[in-house]
PDB file of N, CA and C in Angstrom:
ATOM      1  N   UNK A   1    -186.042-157.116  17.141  1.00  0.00           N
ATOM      2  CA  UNK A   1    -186.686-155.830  17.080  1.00  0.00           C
ATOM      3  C   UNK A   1    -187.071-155.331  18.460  1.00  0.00           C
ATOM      4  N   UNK A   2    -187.337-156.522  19.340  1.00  0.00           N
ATOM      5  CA  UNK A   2    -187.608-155.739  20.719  1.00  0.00           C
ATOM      6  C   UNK A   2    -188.314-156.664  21.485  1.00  0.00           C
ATOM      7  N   UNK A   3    -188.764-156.842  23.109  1.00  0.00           N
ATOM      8  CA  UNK A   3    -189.377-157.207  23.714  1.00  0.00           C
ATOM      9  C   UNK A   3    -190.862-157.167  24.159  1.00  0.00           C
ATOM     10  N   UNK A   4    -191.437-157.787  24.741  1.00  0.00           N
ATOM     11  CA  UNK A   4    -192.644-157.309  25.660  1.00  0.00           C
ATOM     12  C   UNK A   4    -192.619-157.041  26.785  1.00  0.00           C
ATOM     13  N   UNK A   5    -192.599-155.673  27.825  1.00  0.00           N
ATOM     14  CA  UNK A   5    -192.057-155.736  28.884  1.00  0.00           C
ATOM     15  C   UNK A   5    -193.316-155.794  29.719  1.00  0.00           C
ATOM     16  N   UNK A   6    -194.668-155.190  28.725  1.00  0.00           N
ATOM     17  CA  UNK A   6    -195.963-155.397  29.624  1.00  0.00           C
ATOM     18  C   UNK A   6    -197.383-155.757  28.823  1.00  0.00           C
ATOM     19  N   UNK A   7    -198.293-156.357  29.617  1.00  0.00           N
ATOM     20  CA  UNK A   7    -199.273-156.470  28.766  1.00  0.00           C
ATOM     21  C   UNK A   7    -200.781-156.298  29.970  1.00  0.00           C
ATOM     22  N   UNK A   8    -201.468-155.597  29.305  1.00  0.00           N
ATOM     23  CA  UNK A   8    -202.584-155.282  30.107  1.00  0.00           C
ATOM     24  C   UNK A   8    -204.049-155.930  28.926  1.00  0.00           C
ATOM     25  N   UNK A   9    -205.206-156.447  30.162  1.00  0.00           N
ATOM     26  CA  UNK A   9    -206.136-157.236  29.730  1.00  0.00           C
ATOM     27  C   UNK A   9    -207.406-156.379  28.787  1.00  0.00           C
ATOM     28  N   UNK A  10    -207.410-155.193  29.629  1.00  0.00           N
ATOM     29  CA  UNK A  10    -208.419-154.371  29.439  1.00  0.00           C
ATOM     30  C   UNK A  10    -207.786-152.897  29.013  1.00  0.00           C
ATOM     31  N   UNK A  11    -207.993-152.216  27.881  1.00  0.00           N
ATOM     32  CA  UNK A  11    -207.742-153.432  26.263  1.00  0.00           C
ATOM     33  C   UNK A  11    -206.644-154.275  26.009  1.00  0.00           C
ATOM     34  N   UNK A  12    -206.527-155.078  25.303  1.00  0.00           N
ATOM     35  CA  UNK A  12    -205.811-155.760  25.187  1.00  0.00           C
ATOM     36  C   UNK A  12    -204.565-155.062  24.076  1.00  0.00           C
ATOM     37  N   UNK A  13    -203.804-155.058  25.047  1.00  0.00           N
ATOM     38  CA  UNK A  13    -202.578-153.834  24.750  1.00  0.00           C
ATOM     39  C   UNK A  13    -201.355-154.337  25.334  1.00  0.00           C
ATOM     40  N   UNK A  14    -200.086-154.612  24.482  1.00  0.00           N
ATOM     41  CA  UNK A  14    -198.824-154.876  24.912  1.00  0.00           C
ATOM     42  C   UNK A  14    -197.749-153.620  24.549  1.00  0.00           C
ATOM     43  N   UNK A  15    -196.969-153.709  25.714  1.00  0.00           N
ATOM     44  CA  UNK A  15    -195.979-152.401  25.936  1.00  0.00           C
ATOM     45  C   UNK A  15    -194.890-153.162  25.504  1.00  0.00           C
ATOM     46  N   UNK A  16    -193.907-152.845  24.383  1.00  0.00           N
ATOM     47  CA  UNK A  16    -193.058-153.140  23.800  1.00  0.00           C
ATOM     48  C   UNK A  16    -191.640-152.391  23.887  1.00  0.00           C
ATOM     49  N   UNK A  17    -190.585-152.756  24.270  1.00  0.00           N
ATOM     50  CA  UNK A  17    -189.562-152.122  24.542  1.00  0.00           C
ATOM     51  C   UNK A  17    -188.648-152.346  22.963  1.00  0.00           C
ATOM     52  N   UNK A  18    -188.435-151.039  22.197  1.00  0.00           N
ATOM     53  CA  UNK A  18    -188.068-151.471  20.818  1.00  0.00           C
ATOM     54  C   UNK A  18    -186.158-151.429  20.941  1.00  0.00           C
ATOM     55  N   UNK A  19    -185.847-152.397  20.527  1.00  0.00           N
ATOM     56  CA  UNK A  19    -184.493-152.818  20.482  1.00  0.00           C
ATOM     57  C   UNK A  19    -183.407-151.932  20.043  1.00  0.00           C
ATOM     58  N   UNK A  20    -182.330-151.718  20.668  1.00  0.00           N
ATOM     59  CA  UNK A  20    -181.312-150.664  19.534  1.00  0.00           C
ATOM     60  C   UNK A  20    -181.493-150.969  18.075  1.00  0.00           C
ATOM     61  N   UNK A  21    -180.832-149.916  17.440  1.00  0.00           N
ATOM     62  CA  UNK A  21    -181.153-150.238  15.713  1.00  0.00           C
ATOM     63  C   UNK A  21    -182.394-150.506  14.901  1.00  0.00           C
ATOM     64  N   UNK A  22    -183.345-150.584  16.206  1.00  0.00           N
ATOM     65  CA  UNK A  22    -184.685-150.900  15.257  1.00  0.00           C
ATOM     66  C   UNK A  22    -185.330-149.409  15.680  1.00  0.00           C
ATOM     67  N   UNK A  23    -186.398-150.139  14.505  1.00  0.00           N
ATOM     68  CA  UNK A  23    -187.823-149.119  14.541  1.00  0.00           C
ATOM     69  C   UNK A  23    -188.855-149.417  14.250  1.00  0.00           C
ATOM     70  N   UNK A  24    -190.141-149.050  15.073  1.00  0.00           N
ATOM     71  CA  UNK A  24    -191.421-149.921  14.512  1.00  0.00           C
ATOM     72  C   UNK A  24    -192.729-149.180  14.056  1.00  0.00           C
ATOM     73  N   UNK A  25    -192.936-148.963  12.734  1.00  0.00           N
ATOM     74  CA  UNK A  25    -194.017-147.914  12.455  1.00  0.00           C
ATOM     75  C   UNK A  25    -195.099-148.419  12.149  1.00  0.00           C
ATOM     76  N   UNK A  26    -196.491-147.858  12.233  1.00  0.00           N
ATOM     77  CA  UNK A  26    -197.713-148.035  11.709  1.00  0.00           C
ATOM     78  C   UNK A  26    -197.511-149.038  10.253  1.00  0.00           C
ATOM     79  N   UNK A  27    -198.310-150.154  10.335  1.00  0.00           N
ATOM     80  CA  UNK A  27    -198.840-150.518   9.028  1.00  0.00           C
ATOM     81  C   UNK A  27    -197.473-151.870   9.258  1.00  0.00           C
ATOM     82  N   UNK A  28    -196.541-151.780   9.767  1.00  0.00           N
ATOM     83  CA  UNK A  28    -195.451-152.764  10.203  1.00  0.00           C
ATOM     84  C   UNK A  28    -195.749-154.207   9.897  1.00  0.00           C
ATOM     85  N   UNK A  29    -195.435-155.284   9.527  1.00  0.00           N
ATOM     86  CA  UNK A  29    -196.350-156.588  10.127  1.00  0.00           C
ATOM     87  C   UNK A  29    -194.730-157.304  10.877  1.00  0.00           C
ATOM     88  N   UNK A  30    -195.498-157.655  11.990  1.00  0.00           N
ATOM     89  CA  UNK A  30    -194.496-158.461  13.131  1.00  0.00           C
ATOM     90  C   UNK A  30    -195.196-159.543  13.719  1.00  0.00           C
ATOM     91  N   UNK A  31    -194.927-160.303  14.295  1.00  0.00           N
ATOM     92  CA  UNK A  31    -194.861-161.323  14.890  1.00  0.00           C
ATOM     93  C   UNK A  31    -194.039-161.503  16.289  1.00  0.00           C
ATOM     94  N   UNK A  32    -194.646-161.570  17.820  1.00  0.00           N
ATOM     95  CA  UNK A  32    -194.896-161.819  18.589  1.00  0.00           C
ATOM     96  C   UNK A  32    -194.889-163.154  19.199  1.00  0.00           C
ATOM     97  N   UNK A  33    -193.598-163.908  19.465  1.00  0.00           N
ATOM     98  CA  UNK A  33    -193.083-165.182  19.631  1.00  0.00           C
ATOM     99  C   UNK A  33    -192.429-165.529  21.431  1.00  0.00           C
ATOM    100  N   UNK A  34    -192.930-166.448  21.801  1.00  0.00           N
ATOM    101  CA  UNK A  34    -192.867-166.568  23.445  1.00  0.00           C
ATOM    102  C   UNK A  34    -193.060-168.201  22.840  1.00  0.00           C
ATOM    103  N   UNK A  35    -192.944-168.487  24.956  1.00  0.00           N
ATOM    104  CA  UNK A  35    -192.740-169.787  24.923  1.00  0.00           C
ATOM    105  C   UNK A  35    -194.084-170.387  24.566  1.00  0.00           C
ATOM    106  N   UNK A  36    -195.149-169.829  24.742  1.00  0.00           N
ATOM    107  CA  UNK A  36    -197.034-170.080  24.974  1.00  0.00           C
ATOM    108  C   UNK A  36    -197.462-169.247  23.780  1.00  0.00           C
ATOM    109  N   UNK A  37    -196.631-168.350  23.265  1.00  0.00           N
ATOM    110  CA  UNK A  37    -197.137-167.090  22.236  1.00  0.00           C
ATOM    111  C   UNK A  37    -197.215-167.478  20.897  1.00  0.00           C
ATOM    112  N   UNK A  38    -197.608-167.279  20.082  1.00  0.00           N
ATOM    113  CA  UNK A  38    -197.225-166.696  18.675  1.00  0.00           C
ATOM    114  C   UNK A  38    -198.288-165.982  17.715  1.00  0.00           C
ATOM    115  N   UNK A  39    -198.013-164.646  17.964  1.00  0.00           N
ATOM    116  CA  UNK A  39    -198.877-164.084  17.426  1.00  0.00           C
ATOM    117  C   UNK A  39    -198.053-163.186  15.843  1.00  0.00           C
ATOM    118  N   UNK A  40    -199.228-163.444  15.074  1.00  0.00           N
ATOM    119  CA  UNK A  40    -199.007-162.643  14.019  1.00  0.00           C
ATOM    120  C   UNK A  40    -200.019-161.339  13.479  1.00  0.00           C
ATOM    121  N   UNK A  41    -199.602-159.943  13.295  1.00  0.00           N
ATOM    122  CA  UNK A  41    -200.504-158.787  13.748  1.00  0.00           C
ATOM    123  C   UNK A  41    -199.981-157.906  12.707  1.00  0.00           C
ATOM    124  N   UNK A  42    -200.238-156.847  12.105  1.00  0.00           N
ATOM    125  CA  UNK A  42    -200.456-155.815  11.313  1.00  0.00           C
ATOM    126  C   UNK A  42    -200.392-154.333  12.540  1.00  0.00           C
ATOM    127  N   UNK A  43    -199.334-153.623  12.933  1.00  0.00           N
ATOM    128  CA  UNK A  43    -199.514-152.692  13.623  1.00  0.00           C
ATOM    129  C   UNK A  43    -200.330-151.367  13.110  1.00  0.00           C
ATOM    130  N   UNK A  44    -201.588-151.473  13.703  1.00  0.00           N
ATOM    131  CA  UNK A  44    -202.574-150.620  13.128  1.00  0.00           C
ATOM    132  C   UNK A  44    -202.461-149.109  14.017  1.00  0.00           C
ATOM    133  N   UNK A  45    -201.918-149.296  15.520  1.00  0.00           N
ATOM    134  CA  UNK A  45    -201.647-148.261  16.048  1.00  0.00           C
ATOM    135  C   UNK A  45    -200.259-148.083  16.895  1.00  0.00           C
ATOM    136  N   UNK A  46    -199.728-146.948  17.491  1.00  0.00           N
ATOM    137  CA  UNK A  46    -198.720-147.112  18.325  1.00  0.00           C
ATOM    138  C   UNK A  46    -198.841-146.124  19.264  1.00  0.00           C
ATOM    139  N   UNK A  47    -198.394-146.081  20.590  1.00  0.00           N
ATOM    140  CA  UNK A  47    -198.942-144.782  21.651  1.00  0.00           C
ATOM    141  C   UNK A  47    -197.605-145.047  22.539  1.00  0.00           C
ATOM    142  N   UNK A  48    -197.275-144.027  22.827  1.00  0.00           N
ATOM    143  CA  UNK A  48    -195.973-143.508  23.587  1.00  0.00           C
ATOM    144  C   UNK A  48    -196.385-142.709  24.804  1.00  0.00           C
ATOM    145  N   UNK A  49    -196.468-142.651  25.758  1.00  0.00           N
ATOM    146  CA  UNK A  49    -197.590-141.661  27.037  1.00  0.00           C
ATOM    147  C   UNK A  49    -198.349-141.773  27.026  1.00  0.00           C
ATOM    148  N   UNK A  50    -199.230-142.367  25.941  1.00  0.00           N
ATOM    149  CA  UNK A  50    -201.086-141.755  25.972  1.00  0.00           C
ATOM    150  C   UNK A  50    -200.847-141.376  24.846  1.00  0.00           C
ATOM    151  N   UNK A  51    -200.124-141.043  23.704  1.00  0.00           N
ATOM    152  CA  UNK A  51    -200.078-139.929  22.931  1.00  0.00           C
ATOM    153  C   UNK A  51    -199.516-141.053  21.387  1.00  0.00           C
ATOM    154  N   UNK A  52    -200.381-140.450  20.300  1.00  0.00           N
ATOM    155  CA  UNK A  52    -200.037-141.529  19.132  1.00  0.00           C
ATOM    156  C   UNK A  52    -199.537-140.928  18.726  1.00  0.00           C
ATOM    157  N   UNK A  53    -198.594-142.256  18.087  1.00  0.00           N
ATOM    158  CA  UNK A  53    -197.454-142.071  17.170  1.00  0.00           C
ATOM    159  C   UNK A  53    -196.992-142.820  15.577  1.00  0.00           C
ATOM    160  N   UNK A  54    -196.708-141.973  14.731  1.00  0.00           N
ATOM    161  CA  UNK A  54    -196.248-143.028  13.523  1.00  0.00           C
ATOM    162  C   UNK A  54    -195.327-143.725  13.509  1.00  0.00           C
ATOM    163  N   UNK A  55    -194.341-143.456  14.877  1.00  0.00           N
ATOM    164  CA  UNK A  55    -193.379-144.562  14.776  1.00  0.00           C
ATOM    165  C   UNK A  55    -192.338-144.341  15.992  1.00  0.00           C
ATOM    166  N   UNK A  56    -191.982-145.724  16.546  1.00  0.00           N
ATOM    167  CA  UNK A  56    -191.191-145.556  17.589  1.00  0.00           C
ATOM    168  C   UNK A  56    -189.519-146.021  17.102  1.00  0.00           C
ATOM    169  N   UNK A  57    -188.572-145.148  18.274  1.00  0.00           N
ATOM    170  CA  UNK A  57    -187.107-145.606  17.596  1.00  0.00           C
ATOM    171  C   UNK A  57    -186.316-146.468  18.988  1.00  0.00           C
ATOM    172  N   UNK A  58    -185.379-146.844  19.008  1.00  0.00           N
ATOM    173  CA  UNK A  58    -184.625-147.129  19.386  1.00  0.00           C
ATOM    174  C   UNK A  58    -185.006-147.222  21.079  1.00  0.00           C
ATOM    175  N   UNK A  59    -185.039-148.263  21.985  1.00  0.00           N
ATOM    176  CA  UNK A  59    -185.384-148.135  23.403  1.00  0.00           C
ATOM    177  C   UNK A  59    -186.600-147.346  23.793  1.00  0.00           C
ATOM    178  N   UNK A  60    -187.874-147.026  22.959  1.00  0.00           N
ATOM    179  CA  UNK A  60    -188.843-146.230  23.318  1.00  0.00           C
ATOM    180  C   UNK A  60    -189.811-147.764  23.645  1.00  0.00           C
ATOM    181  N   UNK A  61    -190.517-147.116  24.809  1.00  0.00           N
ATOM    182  CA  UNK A  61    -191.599-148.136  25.131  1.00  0.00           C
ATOM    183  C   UNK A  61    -192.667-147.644  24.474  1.00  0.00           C
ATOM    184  N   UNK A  62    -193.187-148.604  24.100  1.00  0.00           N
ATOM    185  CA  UNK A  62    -194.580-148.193  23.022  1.00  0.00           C
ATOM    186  C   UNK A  62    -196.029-149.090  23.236  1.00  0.00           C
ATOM    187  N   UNK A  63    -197.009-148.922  23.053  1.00  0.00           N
ATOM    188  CA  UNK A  63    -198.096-149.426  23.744  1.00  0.00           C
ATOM    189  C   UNK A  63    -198.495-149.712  22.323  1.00  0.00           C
ATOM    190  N   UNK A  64    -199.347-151.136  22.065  1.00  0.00           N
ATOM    191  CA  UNK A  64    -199.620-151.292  20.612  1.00  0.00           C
ATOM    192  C   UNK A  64    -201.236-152.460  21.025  1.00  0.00           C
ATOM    193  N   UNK A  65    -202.268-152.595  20.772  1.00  0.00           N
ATOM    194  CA  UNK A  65    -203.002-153.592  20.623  1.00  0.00           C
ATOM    195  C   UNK A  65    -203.068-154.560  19.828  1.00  0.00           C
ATOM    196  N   UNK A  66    -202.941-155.866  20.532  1.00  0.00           N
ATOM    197  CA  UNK A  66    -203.034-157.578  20.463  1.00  0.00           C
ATOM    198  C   UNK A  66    -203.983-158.081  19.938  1.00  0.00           C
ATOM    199  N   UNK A  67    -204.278-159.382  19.330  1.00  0.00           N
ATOM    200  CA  UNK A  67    -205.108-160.206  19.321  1.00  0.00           C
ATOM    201  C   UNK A  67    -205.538-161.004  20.727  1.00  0.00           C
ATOM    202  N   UNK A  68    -204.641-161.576  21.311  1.00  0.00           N
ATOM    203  CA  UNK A  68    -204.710-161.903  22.062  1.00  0.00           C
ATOM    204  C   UNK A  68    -203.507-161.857  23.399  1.00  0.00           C
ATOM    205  N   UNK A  69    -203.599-162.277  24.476  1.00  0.00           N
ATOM    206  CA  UNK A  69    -202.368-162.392  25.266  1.00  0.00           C
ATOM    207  C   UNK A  69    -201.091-162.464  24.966  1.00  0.00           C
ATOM    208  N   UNK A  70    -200.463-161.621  25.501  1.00  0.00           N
ATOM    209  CA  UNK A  70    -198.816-161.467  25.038  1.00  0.00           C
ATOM    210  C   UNK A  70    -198.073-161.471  26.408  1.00  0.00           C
ATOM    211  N   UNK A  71    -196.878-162.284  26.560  1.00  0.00           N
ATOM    212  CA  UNK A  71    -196.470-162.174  27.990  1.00  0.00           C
ATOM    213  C   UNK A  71    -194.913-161.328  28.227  1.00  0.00           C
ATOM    214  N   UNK A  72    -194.734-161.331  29.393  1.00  0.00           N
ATOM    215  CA  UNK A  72    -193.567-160.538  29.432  1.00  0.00           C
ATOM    216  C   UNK A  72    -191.957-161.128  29.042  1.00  0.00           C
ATOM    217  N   UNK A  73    -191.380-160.386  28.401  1.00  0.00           N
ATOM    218  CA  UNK A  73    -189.904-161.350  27.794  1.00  0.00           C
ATOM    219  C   UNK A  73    -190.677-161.961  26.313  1.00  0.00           C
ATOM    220  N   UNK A  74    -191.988-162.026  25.767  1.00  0.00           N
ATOM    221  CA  UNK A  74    -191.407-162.545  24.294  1.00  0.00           C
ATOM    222  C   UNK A  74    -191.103-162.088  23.528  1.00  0.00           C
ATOM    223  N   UNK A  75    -190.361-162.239  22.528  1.00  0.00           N
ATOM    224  CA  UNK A  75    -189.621-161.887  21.460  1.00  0.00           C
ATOM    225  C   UNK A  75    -190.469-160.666  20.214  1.00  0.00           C
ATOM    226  N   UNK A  76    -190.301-159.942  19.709  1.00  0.00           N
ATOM    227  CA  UNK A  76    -191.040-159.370  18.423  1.00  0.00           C
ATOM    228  C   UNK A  76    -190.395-159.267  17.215  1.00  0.00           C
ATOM    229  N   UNK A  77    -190.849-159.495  16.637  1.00  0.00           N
ATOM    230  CA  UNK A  77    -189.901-159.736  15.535  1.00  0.00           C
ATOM    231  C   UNK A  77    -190.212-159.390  14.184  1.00  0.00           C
ATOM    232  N   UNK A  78    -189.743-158.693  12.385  1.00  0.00           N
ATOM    233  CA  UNK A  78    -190.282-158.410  12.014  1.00  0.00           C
ATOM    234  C   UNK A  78    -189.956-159.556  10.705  1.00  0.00           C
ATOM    235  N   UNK A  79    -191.231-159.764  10.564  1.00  0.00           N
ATOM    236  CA  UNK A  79    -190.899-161.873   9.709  1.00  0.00           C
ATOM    237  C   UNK A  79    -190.197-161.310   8.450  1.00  0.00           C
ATOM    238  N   UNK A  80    -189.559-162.289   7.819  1.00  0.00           N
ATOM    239  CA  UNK A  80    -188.888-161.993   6.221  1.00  0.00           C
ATOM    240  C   UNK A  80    -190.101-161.765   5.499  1.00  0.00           C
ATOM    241  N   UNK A  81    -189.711-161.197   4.464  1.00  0.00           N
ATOM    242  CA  UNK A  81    -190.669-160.976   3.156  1.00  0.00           C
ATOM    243  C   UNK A  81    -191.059-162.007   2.269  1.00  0.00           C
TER     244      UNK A  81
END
């Protein structure tokens, strides 16, 4: 579904680069997998510029808030049902 290309401390917010063919909307549940990572999260928001969104497509960088630390290069992924 896509990468992490950034993550900032204050808030705790990762910038996600979304993969061809995908798409990632509000309410989503994904999972956030690295070598140190694994986070599992409920996308409650998504922001594109500064500016919210219900959903990002294809190569859009998107800003989303973490539980905790997310690093650059891990994986996102959206788990089976």
């Amino acid at each position: 579904m896509g990468r992490v290309v950034a993550f900032f401390r204050i808030p705790v917010v990762a910038v996600i680069k979304v993969a061809r063919g995908a798409r990632l909307k509000t309410g989503d549940a994904i999972r956030i997998k690295g070598h140190t990572t694994d986070l599992k999260l409920t996308v409650s928001s998504l922001q594109v510029n500064h500016q919210s969104v219900p959903e990002a497509g294809p190569r859009d960088e998107v800003g989303l808030k973490v539980p905790s630390r997310a690093r650059r290069g891990d994986r996102v992924y959206l788990p089976p049902a």
